[in-house]
C-alpha atoms as a PDB file:
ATOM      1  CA  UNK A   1       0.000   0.000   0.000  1.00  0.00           C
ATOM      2  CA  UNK A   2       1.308   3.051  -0.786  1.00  0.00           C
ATOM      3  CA  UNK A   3       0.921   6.294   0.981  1.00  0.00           C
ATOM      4  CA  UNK A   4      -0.743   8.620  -2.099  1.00  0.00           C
ATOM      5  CA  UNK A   5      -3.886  10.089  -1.638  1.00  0.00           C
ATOM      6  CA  UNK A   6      -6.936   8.304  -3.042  1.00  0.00           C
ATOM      7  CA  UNK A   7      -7.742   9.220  -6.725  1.00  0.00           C
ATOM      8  CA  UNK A   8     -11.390  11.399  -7.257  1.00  0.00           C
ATOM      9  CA  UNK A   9     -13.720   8.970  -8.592  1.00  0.00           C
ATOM     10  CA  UNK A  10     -14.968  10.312 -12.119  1.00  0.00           C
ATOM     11  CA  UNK A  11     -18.089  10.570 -10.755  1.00  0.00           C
ATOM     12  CA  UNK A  12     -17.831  12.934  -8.047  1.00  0.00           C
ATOM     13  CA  UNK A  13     -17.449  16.773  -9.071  1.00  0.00           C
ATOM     14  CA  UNK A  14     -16.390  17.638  -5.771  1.00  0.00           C
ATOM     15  CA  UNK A  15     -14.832  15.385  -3.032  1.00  0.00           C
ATOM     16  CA  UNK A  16     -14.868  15.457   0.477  1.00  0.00           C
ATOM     17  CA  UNK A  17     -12.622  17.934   1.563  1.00  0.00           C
ATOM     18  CA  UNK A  18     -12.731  19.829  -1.797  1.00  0.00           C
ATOM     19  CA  UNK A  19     -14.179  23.605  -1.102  1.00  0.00           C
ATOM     20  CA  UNK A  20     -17.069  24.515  -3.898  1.00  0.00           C
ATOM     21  CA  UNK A  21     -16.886  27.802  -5.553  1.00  0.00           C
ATOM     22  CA  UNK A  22     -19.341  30.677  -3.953  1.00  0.00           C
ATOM     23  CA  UNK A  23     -21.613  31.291  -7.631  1.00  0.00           C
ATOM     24  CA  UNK A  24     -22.742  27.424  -7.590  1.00  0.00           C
ATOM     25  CA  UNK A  25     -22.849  27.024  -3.411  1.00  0.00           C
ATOM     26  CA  UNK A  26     -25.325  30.184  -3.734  1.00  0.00           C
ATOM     27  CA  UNK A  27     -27.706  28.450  -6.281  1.00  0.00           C
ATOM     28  CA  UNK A  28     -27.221  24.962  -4.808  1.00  0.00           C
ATOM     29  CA  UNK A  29     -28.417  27.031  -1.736  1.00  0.00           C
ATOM     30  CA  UNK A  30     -31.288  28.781  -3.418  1.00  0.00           C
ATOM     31  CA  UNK A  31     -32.440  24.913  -4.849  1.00  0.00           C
ATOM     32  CA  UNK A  32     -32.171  23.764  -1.262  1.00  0.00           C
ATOM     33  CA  UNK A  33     -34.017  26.147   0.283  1.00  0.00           C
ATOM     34  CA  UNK A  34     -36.688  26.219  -2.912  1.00  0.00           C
ATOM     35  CA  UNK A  35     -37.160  22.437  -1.959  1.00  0.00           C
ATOM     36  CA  UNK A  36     -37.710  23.035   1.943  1.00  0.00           C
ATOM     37  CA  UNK A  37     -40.143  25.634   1.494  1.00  0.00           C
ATOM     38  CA  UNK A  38     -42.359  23.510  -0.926  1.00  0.00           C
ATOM     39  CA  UNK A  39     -42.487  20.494   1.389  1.00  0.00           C
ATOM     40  CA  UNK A  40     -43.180  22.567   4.154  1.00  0.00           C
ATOM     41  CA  UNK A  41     -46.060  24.760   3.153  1.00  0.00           C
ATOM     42  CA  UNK A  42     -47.761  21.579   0.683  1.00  0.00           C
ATOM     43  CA  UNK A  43     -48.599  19.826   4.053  1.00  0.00           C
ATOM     44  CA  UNK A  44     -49.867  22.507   5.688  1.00  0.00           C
ATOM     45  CA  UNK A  45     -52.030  23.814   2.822  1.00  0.00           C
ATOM     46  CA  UNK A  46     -53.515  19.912   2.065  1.00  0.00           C
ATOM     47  CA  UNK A  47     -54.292  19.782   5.849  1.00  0.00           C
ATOM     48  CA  UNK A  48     -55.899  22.859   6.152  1.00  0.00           C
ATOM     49  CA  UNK A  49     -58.098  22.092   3.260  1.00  0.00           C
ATOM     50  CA  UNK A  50     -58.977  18.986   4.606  1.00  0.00           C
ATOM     51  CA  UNK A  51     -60.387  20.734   8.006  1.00  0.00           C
ATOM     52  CA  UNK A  52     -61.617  23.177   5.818  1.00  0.00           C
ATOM     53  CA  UNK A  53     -60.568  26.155   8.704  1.00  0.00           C
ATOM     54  CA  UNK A  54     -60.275  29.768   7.589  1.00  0.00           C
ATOM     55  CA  UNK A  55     -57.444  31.657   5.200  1.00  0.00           C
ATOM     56  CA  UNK A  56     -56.440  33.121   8.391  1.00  0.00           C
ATOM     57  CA  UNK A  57     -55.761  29.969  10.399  1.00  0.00           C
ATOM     58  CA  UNK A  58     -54.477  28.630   6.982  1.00  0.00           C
ATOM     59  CA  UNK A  59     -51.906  31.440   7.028  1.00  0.00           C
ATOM     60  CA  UNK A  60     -51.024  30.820  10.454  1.00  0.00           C
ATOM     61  CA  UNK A  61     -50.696  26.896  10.150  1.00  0.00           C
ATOM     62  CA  UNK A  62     -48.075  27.894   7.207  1.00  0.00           C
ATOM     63  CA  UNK A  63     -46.547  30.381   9.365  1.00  0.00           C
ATOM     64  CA  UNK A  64     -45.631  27.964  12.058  1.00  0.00           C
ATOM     65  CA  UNK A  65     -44.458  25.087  10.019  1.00  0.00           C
ATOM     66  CA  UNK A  66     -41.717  27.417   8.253  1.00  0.00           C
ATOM     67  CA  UNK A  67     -40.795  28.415  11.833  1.00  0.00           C
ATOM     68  CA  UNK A  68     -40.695  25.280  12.572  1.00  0.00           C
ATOM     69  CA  UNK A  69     -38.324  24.056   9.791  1.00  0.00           C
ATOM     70  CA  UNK A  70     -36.361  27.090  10.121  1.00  0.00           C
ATOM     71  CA  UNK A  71     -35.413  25.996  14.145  1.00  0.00           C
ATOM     72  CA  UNK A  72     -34.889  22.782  13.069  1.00  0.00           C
ATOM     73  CA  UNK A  73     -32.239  24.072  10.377  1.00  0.00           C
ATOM     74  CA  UNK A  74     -30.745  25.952  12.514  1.00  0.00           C
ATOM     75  CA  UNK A  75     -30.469  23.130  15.133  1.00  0.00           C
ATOM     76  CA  UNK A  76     -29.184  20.594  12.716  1.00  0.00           C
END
C-alpha cells in the first residue's frame, strides 16, 4: 500500500474535503431552500383544506411550520 492520496472517482465533481466555488454554493443554496419551502407549506395547505378552517388559520398553520423548519435548520 502506498501512501498517495486516493484518486477522485470520475463521478464525483467535488470530493470530500474539496471547497465549492461561492456562484454554484449560492444556487445549490437557493435549490435547497426552494425544496424546503415547498415540502413545508404543501402539508400545511392539504391539511388545512382537509379541516376546511379559515385563510387566516391557513396562514397561520403555514406560518408555524416554516418556523418550525427554520429551528430545526438551525439546530441541525
Amino acid at each position: 500500500m502506498s501512501a498517495s492520496p486516493p484518486e477522485k472517482s470520475p463521478a464525483l465533481v467535488y470530493g470530500l474535503e474539496d471547497r465549492v466555488p461561492l456562484v454554484p454554493a449560492i444556487l445549490v443554496s437557493f435549490q435547497q431552500v426552494s425544496a424546503m419551502v415547498v415540502g413545508t407549506i404543501t402539508p400545511a395547505l392539504i391539511l388545512a383544506g382537509i379541516l376546511k378552517i379559515s385563510p387566516a388559520d391557513t396562514a397561520y398553520l403555514v406560518s408555524m411550520a416554516l418556523l418550525a423548519s427554520a429551528v430545526g435548520t438551525f439546530v441541525q
